[in-house]
N, C-alpha and C. Protein backbone atom coordinates (compact mmCIF):
# COMPACT_ATOMS: atom_id res chain seq x y z
N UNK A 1 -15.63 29.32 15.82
CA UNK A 1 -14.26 28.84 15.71
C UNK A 1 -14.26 27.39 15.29
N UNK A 2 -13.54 26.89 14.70
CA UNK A 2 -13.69 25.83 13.85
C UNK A 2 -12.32 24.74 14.48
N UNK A 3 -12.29 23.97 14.60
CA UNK A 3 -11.95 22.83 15.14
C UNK A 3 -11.37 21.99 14.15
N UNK A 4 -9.76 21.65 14.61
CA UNK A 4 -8.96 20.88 13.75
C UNK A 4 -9.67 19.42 14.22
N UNK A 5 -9.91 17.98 13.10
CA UNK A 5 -10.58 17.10 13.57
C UNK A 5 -9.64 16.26 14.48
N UNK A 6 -8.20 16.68 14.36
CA UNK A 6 -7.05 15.80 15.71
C UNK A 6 -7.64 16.54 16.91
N UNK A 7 -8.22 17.77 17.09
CA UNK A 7 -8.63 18.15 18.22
C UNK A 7 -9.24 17.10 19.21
N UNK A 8 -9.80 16.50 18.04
CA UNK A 8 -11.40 15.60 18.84
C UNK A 8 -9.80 14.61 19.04
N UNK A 9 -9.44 13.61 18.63
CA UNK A 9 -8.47 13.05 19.07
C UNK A 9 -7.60 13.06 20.14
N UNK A 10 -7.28 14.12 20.11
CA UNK A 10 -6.22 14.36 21.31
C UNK A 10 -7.28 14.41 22.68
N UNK A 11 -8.19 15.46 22.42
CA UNK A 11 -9.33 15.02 23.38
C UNK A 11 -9.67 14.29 24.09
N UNK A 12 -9.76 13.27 23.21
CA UNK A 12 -10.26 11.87 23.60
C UNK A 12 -9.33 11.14 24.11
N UNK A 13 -8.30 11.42 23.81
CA UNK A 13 -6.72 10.45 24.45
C UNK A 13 -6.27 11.18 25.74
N UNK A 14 -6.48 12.55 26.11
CA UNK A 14 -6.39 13.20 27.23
C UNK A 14 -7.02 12.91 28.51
N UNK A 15 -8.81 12.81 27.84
CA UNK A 15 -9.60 12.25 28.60
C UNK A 15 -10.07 11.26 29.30
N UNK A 16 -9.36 10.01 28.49
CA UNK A 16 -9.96 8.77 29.08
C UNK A 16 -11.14 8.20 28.95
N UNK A 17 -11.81 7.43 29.96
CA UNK A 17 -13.24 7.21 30.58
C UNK A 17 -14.07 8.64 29.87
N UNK A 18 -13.22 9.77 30.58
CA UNK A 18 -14.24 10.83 30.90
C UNK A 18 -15.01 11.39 29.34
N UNK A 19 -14.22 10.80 28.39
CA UNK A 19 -13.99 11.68 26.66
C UNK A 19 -15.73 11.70 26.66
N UNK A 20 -16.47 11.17 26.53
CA UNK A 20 -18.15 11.48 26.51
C UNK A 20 -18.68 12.42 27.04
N UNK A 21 -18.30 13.15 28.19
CA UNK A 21 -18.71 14.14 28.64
C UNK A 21 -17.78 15.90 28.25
N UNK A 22 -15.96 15.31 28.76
CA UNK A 22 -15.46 16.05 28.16
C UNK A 22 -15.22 16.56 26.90
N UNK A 23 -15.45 15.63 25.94
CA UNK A 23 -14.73 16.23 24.19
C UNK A 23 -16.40 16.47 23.35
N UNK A 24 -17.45 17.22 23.95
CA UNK A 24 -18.63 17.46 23.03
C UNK A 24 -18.50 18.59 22.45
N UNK A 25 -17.45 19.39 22.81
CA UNK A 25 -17.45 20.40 21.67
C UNK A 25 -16.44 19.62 20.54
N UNK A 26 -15.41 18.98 20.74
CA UNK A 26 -14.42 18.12 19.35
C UNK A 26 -15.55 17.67 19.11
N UNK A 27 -16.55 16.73 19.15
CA UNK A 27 -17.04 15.98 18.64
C UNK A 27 -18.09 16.71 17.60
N UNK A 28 -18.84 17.70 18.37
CA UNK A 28 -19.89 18.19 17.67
C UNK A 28 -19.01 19.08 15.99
N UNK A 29 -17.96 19.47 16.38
CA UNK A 29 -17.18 20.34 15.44
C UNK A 29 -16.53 19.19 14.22
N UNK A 30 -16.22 18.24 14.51
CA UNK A 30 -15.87 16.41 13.64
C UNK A 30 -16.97 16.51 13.20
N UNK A 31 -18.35 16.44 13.76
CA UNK A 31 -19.30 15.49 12.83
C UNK A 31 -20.00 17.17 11.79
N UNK A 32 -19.96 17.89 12.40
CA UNK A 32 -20.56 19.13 11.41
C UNK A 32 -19.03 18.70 10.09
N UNK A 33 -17.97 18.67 10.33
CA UNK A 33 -16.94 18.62 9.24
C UNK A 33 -17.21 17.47 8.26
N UNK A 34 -17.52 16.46 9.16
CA UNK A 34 -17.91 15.07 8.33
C UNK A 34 -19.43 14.96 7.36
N UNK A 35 -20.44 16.21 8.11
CA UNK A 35 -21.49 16.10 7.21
C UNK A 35 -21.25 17.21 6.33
N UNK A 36 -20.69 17.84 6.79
CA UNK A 36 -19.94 18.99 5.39
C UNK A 36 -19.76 18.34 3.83
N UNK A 37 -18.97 17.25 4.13
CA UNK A 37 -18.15 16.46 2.80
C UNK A 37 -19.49 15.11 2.72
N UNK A 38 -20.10 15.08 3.60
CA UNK A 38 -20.57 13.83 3.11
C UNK A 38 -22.51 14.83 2.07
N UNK A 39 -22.41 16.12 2.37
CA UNK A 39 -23.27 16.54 1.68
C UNK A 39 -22.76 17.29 0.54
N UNK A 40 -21.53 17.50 0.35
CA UNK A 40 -21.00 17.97 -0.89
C UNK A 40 -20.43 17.16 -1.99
N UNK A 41 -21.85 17.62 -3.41
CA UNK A 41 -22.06 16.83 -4.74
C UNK A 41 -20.61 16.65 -4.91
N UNK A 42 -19.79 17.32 -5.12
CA UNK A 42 -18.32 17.41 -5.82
C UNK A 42 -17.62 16.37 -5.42
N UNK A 43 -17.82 16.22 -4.05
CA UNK A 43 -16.70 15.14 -2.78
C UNK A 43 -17.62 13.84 -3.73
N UNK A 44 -19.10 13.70 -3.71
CA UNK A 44 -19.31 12.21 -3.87
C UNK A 44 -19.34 11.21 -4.80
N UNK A 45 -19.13 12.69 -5.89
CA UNK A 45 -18.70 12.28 -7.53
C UNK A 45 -17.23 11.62 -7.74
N UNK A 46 -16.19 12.55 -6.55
CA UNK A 46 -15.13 12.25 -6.59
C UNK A 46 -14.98 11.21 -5.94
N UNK A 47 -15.57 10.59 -5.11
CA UNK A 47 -16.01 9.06 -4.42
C UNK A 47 -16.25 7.98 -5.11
N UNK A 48 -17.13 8.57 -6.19
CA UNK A 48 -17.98 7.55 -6.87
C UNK A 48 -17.35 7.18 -8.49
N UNK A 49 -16.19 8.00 -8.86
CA UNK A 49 -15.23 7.52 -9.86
C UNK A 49 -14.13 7.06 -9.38
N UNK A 50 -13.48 7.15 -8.15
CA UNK A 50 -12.32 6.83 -7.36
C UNK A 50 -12.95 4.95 -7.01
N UNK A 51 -14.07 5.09 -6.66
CA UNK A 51 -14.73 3.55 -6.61
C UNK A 51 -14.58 2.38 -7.86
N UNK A 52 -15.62 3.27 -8.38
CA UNK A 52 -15.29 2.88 -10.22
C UNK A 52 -14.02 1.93 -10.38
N UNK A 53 -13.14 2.92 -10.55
CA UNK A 53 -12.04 2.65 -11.00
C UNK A 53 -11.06 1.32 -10.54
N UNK A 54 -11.54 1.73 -9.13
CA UNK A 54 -10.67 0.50 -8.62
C UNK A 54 -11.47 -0.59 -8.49
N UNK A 55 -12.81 -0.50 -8.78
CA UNK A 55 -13.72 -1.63 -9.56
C UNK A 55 -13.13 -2.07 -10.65
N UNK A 56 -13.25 -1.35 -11.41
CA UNK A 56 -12.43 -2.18 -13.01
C UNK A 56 -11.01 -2.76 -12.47
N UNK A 57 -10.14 -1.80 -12.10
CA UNK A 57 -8.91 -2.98 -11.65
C UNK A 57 -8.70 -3.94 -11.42
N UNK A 58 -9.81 -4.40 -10.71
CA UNK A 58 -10.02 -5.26 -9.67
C UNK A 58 -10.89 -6.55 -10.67
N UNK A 59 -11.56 -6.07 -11.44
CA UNK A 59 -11.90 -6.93 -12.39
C UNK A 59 -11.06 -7.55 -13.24
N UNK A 60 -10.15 -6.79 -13.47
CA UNK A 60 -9.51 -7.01 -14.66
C UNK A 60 -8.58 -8.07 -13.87
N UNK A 61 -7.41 -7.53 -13.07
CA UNK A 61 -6.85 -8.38 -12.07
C UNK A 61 -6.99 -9.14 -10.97
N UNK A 62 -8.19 -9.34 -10.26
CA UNK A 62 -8.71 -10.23 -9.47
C UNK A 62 -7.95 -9.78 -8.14
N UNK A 63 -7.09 -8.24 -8.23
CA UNK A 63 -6.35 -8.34 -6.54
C UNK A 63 -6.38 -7.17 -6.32
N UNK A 64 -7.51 -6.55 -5.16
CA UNK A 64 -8.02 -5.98 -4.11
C UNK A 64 -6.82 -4.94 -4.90
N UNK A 65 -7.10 -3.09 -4.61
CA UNK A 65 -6.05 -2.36 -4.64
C UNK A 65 -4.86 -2.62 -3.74
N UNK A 66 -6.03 -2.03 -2.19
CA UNK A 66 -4.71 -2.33 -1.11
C UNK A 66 -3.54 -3.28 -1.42
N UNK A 67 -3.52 -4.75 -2.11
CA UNK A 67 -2.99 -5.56 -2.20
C UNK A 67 -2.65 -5.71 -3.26
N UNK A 68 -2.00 -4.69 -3.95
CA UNK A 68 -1.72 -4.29 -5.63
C UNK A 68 -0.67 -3.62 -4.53
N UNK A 69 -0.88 -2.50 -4.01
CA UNK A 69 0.24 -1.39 -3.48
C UNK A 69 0.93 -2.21 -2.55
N UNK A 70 0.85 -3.10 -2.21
CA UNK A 70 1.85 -3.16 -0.79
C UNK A 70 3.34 -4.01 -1.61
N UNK A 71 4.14 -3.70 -1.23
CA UNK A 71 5.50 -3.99 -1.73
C UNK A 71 5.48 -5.69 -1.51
N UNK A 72 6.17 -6.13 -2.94
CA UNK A 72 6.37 -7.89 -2.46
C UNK A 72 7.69 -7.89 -2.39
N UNK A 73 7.50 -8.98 -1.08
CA UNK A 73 8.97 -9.51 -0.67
C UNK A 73 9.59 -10.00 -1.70
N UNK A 74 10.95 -9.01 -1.21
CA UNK A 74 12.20 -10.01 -2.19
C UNK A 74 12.97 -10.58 -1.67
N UNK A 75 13.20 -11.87 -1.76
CA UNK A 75 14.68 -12.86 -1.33
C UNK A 75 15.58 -13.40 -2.49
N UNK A 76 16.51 -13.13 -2.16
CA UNK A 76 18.31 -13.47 -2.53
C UNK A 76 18.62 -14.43 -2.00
């Protein structure tokens, strides 16, 4: 049975202190999901042009993506 990764989350926010002992099945079911994508060619190609890209941006314009997207203040 396969495990939504908010599982491990809620888990861990339920638990407290205790989340290390209680949430090893969320956890073990998160990190099998996380080495899933981190061993699949397709995901790291799609990583590794998504990088790229906002490399060149960033060259070209000198300003970080994040800080391309965030809305600038307007005053009147």
């Amino acid at each position: 049975m396969a495990l939504d990764p908010a599982d491990f989350t809620r888990c861990c926010k339920d638990s407290g202190i205790l989340m290390v002992v209680k949430c090893r099945k969320e956890n073990s079911a998160l990190k099998d999901c996380l080495t899933a994508y981190y061993n699949d060619p397709a995901f790291y190609e799609e990583c590794k042009l998504e990088y790229l890209k906002e490399r060149e941006e960033f060259r070209k314009t000198g300003i970080p993506t994040k800080k391309r997207l965030q809305k600038l203040p307007t005053s009147m």
